[in-house]
C-alpha atoms as a PDB file:
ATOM      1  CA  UNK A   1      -3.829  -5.126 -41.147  1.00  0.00           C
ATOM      2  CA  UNK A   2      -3.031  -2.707 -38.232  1.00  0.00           C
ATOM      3  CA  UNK A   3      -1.534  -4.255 -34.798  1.00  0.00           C
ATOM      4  CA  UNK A   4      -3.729  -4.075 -31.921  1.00  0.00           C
ATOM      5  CA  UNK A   5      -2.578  -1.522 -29.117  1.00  0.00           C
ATOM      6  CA  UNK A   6      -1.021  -3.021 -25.656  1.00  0.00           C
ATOM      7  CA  UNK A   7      -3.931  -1.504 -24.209  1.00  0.00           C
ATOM      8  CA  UNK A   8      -6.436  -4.273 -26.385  1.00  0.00           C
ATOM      9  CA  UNK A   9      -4.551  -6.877 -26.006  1.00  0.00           C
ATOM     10  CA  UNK A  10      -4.882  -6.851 -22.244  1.00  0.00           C
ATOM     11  CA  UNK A  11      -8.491  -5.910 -22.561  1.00  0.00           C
ATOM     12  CA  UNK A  12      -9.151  -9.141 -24.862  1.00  0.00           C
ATOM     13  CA  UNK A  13      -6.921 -11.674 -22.706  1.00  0.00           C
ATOM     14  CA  UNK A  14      -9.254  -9.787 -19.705  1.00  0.00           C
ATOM     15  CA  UNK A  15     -12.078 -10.723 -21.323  1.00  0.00           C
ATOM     16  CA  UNK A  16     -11.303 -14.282 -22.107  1.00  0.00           C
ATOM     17  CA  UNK A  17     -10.196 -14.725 -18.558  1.00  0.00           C
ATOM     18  CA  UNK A  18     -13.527 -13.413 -17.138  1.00  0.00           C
ATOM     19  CA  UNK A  19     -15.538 -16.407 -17.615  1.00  0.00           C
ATOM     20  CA  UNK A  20     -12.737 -18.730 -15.611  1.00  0.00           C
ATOM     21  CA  UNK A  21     -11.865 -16.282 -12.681  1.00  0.00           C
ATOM     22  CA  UNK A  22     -13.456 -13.437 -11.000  1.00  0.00           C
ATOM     23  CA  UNK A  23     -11.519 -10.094 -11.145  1.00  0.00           C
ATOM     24  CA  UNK A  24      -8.204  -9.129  -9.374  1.00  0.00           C
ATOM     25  CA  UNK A  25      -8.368  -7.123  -6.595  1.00  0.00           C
ATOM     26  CA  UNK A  26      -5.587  -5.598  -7.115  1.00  0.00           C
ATOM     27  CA  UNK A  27      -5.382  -2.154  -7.745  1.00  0.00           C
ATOM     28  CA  UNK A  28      -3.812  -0.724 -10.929  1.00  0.00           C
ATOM     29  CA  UNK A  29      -0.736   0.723  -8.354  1.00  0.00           C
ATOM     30  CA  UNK A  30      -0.240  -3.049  -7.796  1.00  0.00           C
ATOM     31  CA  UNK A  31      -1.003  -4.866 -10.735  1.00  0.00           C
ATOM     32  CA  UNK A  32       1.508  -6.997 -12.566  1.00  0.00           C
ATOM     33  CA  UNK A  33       2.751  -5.273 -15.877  1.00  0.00           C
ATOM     34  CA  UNK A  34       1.031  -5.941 -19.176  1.00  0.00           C
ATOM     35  CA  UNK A  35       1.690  -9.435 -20.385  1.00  0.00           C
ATOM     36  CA  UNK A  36       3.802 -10.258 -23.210  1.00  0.00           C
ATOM     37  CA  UNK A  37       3.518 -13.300 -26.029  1.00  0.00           C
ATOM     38  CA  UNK A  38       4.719 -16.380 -26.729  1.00  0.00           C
ATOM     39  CA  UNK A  39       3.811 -19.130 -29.779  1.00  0.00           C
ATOM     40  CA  UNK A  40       4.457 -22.054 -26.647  1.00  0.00           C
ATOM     41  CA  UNK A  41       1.249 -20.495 -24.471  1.00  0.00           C
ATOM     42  CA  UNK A  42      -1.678 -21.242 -26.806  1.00  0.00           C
ATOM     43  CA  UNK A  43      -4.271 -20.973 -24.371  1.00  0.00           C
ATOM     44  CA  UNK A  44      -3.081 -17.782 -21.500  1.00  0.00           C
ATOM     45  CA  UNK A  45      -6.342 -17.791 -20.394  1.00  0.00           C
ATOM     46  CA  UNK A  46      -6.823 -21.192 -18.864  1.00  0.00           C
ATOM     47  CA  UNK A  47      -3.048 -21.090 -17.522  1.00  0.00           C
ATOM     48  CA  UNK A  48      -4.003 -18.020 -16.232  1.00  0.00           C
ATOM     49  CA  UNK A  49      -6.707 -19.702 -14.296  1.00  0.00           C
ATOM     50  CA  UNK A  50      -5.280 -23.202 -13.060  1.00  0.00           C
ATOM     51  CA  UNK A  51      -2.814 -20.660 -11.355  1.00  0.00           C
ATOM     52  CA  UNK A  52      -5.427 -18.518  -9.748  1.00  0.00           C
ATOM     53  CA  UNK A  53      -7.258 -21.457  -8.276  1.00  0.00           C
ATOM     54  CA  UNK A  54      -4.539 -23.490  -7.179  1.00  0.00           C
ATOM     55  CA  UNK A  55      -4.642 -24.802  -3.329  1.00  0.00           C
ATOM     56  CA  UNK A  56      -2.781 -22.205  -1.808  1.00  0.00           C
ATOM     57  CA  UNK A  57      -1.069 -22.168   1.768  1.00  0.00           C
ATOM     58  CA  UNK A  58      -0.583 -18.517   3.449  1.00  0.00           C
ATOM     59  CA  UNK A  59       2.636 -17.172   4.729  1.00  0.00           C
ATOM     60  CA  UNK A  60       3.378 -14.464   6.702  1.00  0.00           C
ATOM     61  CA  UNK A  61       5.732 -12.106   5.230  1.00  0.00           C
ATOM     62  CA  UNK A  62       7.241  -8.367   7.067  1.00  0.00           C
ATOM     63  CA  UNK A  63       4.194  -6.008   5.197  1.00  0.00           C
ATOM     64  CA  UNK A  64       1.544  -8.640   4.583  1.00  0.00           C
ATOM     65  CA  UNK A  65       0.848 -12.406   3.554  1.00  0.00           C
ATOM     66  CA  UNK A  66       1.517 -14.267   0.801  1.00  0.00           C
ATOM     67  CA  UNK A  67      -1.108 -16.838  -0.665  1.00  0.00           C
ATOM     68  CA  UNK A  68       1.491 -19.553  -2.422  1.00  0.00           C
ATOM     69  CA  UNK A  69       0.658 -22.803  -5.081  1.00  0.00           C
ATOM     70  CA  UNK A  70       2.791 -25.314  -3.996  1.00  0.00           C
ATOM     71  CA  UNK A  71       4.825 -27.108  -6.228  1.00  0.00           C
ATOM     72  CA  UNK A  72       6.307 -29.877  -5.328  1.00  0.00           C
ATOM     73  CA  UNK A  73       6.419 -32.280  -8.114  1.00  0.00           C
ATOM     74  CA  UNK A  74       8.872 -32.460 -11.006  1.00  0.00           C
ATOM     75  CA  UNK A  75       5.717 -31.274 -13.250  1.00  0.00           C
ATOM     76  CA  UNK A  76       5.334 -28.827 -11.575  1.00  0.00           C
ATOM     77  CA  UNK A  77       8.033 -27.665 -10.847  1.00  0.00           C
ATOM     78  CA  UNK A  78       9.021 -27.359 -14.680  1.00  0.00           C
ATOM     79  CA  UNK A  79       5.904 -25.821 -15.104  1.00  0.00           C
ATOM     80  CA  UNK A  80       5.725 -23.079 -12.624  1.00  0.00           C
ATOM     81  CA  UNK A  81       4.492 -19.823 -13.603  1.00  0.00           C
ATOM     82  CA  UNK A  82       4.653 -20.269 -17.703  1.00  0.00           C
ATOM     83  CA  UNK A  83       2.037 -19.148 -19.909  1.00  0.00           C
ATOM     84  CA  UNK A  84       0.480 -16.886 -17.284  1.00  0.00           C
ATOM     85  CA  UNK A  85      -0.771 -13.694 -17.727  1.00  0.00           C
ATOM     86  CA  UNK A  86      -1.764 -12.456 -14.486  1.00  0.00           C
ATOM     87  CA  UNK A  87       0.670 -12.798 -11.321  1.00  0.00           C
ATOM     88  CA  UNK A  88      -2.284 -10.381  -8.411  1.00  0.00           C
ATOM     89  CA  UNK A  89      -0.034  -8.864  -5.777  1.00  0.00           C
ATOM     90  CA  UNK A  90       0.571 -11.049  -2.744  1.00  0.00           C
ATOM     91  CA  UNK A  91      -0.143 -14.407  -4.885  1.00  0.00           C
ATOM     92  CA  UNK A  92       2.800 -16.280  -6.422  1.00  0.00           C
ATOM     93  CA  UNK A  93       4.006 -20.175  -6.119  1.00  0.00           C
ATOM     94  CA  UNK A  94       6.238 -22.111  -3.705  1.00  0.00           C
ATOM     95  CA  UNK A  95       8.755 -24.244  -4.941  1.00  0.00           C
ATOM     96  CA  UNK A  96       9.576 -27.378  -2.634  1.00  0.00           C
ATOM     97  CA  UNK A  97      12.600 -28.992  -3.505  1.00  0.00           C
ATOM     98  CA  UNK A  98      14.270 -32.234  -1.104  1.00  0.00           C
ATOM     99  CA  UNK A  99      16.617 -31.353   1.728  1.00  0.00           C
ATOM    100  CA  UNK A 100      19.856 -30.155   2.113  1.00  0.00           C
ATOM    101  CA  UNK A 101      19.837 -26.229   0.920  1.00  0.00           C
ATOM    102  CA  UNK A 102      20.807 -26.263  -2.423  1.00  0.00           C
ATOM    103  CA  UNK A 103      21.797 -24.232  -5.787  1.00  0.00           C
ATOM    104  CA  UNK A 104      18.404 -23.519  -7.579  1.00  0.00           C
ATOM    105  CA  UNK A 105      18.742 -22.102 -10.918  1.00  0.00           C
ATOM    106  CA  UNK A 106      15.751 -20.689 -12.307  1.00  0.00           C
ATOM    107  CA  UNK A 107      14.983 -19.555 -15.877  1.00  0.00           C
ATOM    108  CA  UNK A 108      11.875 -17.670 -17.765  1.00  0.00           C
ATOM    109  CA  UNK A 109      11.693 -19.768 -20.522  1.00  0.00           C
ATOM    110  CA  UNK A 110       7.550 -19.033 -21.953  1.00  0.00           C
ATOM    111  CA  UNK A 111       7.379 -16.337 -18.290  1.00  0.00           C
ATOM    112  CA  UNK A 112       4.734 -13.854 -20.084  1.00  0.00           C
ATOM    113  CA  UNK A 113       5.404 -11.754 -16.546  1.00  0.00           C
ATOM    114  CA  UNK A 114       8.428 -10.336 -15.103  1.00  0.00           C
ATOM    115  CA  UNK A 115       9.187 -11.819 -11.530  1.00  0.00           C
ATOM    116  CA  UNK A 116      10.384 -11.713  -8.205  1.00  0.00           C
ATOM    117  CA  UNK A 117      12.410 -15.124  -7.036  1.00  0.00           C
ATOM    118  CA  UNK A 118      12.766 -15.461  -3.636  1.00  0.00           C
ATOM    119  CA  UNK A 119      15.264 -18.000  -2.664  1.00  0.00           C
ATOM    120  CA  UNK A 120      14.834 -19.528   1.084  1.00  0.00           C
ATOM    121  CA  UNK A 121      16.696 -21.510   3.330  1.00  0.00           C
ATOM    122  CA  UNK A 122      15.625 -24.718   4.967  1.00  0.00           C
ATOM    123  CA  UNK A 123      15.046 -22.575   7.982  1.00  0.00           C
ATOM    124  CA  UNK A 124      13.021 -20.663   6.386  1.00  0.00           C
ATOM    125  CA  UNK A 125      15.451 -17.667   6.191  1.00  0.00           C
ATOM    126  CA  UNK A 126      15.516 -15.437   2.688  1.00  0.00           C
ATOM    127  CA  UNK A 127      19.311 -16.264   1.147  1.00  0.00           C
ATOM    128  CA  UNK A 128      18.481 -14.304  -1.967  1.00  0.00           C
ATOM    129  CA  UNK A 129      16.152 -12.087  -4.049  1.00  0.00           C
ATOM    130  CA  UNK A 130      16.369 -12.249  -7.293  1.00  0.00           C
ATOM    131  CA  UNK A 131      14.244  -8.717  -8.126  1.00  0.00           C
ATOM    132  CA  UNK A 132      12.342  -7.988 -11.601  1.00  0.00           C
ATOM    133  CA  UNK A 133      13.452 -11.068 -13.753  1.00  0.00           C
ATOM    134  CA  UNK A 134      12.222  -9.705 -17.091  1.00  0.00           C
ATOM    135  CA  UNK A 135       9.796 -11.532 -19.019  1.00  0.00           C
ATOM    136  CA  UNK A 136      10.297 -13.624 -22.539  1.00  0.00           C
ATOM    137  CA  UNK A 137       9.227 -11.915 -25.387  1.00  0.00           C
ATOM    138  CA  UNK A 138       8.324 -13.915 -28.632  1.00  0.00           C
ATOM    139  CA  UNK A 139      11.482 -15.316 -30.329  1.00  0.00           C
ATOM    140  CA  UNK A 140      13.853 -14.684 -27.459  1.00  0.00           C
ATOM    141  CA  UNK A 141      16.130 -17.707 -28.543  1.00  0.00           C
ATOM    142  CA  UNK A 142      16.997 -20.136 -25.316  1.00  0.00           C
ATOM    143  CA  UNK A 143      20.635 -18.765 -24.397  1.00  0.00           C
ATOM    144  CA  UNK A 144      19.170 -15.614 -24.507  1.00  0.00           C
ATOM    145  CA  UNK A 145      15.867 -16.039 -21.818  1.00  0.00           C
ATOM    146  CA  UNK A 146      16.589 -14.561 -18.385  1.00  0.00           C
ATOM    147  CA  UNK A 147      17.705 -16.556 -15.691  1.00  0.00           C
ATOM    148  CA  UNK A 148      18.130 -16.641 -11.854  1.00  0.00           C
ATOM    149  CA  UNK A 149      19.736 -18.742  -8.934  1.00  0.00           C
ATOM    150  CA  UNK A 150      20.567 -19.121  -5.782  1.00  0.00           C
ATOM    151  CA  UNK A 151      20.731 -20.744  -2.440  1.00  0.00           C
ATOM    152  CA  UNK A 152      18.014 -22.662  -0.533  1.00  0.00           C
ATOM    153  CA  UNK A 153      15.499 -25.388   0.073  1.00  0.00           C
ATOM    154  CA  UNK A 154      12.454 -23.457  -1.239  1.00  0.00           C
ATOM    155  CA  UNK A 155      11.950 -20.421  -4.369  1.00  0.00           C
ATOM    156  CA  UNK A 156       8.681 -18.589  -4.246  1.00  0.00           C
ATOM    157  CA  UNK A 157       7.881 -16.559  -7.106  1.00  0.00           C
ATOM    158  CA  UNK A 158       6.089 -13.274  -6.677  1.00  0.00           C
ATOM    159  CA  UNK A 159       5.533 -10.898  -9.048  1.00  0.00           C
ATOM    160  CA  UNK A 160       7.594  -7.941  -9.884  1.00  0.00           C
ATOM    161  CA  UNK A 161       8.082  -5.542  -7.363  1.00  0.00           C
ATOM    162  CA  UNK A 162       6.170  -7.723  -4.212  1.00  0.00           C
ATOM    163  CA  UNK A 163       8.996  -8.890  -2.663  1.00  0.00           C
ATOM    164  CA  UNK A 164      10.102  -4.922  -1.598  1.00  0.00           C
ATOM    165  CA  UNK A 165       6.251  -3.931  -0.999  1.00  0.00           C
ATOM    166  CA  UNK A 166       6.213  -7.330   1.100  1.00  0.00           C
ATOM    167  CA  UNK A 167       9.089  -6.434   2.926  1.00  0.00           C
ATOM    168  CA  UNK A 168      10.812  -9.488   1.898  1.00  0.00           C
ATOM    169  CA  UNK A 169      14.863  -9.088   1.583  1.00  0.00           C
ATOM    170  CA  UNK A 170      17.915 -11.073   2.532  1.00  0.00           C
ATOM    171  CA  UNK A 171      18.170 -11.942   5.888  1.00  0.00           C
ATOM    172  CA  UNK A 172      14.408 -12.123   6.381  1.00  0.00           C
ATOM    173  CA  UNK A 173      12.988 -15.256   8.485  1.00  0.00           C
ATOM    174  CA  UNK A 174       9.355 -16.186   6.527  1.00  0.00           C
ATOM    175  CA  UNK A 175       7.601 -19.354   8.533  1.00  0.00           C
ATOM    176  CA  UNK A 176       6.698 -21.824   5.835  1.00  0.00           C
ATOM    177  CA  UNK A 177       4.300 -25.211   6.905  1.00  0.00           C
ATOM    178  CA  UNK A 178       6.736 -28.705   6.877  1.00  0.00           C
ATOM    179  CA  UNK A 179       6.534 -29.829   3.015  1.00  0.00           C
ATOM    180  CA  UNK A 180       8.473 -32.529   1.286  1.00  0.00           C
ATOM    181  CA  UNK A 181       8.979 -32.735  -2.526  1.00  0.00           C
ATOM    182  CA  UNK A 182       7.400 -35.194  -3.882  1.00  0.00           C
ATOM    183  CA  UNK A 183      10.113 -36.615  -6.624  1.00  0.00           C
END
């Protein structure tokens, strides 16, 4: 039996997606790279969705808004972006995590997309970008799954390559809503 190209693989997680969500805008310039697998993400096409359809909040970034999910709950949280296929430009999650600024450490354990991982301040001011955090391929044993941290109150995730067409760097001031974890 012959393995399907890249190129069909997106097409058929497309097509089981269609049902749940209507199309990205996005353009091809902008869309996310081609997914990748993993045996933990049995169902990429419903994960997919409960992302897209999340209660977002907008924020105002240098080049454009974002459209975040909050996450605020340990669930969550631990959840965040795994098993999804599809990160549209401008569209990504908002971690809330309990006051003071504070290490975050990050990791792409069952990520099918590489990321941006913007880590902000209390005051709402950028302390760190963490820029293309690749992806986790089938079998990529724990120790060896990619991982970020850094300093702040708040980590949205964007997808690869948004934070630099956002305008989004170290140093920049983004004006996020008041939001309390809920743990």
């Amino acid at each position: 039996m012959t393995k399907p190209s890249p190129l069909a693989a997106i097409a058929f997680l497309l097509a089981m997606q269609a049902p749940l969500a209507a199309p990205a805008a996005a353009s091809p310039a902008t869309a996310t790279p081609p997914p990748t697998s993993s045996d933990d993400c049995p169902n990429v096409a419903a994960d997919t969705n409960t992302f897209l359809s999340g209660r977002t909040i907008a924020v105002r970034a240098p080049r454009g808004s974002l459209s975040l999910v909050v996450v605020d709950t340990v669930a969550t949280k631990e959840r965040g972006l795994m098993c999804v296929v599809r990160v549209p430009h401008a569209r990504g999650m908002l971690f809330v995590f309990a006051p003071p600024d504070a290490d975050q450490g990050f990791w792409m354990k069952n990520t099918l997309v590489p990321l941006d991982m913007v880590f902000v301040r209390a005051d709402g001011v950028v302390s760190k970008v963490a820029v293309n955090v690749p992806a986790t391929t089938r079998g990529t044993p724990d120790d060896a799954v990619a991982r970020a941290d850094g300093m702040g109150r708040f980590v949205i995730e964007l997808g690869a390559g948004d934070a630099a067409k956002l305008g989004i760097m170290a140093g920049t001031k983004l004006s996020l809503p008041p939001l309390q974890a809920k743990e």
